[in-house]
C-alpha atoms as a PDB file:
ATOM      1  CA  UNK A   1     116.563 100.134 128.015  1.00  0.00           C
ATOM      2  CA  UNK A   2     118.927 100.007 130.818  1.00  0.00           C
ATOM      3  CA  UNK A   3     122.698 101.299 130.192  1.00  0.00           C
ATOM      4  CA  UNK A   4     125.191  98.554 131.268  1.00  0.00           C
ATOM      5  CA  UNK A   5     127.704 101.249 132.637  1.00  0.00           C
ATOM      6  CA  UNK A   6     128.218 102.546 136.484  1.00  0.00           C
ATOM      7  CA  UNK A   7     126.651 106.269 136.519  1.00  0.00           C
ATOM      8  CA  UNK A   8     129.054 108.521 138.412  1.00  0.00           C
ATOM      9  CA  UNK A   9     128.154 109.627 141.975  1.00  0.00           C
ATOM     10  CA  UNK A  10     128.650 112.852 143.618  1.00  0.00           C
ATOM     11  CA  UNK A  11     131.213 111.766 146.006  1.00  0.00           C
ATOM     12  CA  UNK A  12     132.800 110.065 142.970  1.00  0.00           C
ATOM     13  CA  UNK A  13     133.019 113.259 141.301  1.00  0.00           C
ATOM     14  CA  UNK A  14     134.499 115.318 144.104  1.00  0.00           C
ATOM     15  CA  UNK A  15     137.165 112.334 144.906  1.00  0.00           C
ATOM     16  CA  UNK A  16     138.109 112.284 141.906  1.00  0.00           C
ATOM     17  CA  UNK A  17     138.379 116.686 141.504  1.00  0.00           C
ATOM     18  CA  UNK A  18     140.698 116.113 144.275  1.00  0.00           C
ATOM     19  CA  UNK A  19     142.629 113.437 142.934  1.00  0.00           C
ATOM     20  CA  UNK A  20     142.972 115.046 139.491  1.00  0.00           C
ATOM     21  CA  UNK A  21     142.822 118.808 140.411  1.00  0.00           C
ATOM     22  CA  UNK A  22     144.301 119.136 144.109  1.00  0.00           C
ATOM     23  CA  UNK A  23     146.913 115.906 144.440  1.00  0.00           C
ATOM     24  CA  UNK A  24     147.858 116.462 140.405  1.00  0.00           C
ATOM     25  CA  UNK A  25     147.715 112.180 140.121  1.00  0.00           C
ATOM     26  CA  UNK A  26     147.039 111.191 136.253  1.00  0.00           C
ATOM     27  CA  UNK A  27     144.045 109.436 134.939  1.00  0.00           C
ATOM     28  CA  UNK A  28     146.728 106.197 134.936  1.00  0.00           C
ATOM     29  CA  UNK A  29     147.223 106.461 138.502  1.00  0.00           C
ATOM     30  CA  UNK A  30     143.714 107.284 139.470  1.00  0.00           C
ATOM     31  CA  UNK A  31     142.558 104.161 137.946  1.00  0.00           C
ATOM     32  CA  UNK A  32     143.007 101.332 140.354  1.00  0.00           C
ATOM     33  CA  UNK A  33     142.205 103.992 143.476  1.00  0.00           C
ATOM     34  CA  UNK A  34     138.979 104.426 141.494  1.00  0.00           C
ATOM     35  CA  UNK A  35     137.952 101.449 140.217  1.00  0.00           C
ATOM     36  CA  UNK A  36     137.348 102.635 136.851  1.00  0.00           C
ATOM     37  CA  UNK A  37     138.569 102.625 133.469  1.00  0.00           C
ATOM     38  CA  UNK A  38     141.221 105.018 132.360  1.00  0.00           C
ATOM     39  CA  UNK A  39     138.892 105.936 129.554  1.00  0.00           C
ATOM     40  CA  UNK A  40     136.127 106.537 131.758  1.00  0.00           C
ATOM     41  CA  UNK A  41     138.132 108.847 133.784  1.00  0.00           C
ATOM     42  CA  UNK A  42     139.577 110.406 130.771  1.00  0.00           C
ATOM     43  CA  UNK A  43     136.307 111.156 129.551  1.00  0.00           C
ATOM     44  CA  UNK A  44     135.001 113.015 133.287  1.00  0.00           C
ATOM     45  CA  UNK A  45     137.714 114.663 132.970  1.00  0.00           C
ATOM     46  CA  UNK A  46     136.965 116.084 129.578  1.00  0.00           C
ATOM     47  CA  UNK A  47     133.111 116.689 130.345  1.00  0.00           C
ATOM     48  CA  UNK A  48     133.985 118.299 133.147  1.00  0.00           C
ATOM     49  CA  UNK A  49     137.145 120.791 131.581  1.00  0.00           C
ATOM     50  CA  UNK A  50     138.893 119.919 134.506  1.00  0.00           C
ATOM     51  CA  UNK A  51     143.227 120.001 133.442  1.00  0.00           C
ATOM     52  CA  UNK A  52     146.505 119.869 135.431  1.00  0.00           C
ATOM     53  CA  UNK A  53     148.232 123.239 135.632  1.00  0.00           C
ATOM     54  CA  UNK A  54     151.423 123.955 133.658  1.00  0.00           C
ATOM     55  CA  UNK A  55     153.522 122.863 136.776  1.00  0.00           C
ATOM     56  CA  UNK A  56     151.372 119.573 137.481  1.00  0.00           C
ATOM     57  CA  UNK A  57     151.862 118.208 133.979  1.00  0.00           C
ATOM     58  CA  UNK A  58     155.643 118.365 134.379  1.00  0.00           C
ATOM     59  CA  UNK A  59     155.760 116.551 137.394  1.00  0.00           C
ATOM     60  CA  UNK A  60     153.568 113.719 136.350  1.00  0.00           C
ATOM     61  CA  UNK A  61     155.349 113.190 132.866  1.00  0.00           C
ATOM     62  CA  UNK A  62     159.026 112.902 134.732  1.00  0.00           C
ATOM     63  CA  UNK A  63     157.270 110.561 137.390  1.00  0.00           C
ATOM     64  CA  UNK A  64     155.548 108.683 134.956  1.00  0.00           C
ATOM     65  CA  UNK A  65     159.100 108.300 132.734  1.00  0.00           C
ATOM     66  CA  UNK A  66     160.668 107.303 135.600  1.00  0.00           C
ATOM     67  CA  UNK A  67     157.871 104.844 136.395  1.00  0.00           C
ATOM     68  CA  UNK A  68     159.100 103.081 132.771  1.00  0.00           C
ATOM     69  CA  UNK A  69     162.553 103.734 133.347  1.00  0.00           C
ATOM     70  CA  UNK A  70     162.160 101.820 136.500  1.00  0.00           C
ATOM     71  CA  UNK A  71     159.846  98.941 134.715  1.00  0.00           C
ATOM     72  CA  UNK A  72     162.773  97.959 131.861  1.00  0.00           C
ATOM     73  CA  UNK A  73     165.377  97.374 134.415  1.00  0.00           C
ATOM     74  CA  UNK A  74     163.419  95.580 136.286  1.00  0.00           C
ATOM     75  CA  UNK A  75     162.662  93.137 133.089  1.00  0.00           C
ATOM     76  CA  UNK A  76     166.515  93.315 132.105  1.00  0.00           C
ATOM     77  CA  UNK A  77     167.506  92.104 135.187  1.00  0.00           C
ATOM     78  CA  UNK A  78     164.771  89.430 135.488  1.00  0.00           C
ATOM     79  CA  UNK A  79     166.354  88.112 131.861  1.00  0.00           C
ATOM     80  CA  UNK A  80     169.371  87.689 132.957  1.00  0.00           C
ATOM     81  CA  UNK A  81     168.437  85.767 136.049  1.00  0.00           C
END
């Protein structure tokens, strides 16, 4: 029986190391470069015990708060147009 899911390639793998590992991007923001689910790339990750360094994780939490910071004023304003 054939699995409906895309296997990973090798080049798949080693974009998304860099991604993850070397560029410190979150499984969010790899998503849509990736063209896979964030639960597929959650789960690499995990097989793989590939995680963000101490430093890496800070900087992707504030940039990701500031992501949703920016996303409710953008909707407040928009109600009040």
């Amino acid at each position: 029986m054939k699995s409906n899911y895309k296997r990973w390639e090798k080049e798949e793998i080693e974009k998304l190391k860099f991604l993850y590992h070397t560029k410190g991007l979150g499984s969010v923001e790899i998503t849509p470069l990736m063209n896979r689910s964030k639960t597929s790339i959650h789960l690499k990750l995990k097989k793989l015990k590939i995680r963000h360094t101490r430093e890496q994780t800070k900087l992707l939490k504030s940039r990701l708060i500031k992501v949703k910071k920016m996303e409710c004023t953008v909707k407040q304003v928009r109600a009040k147009v």
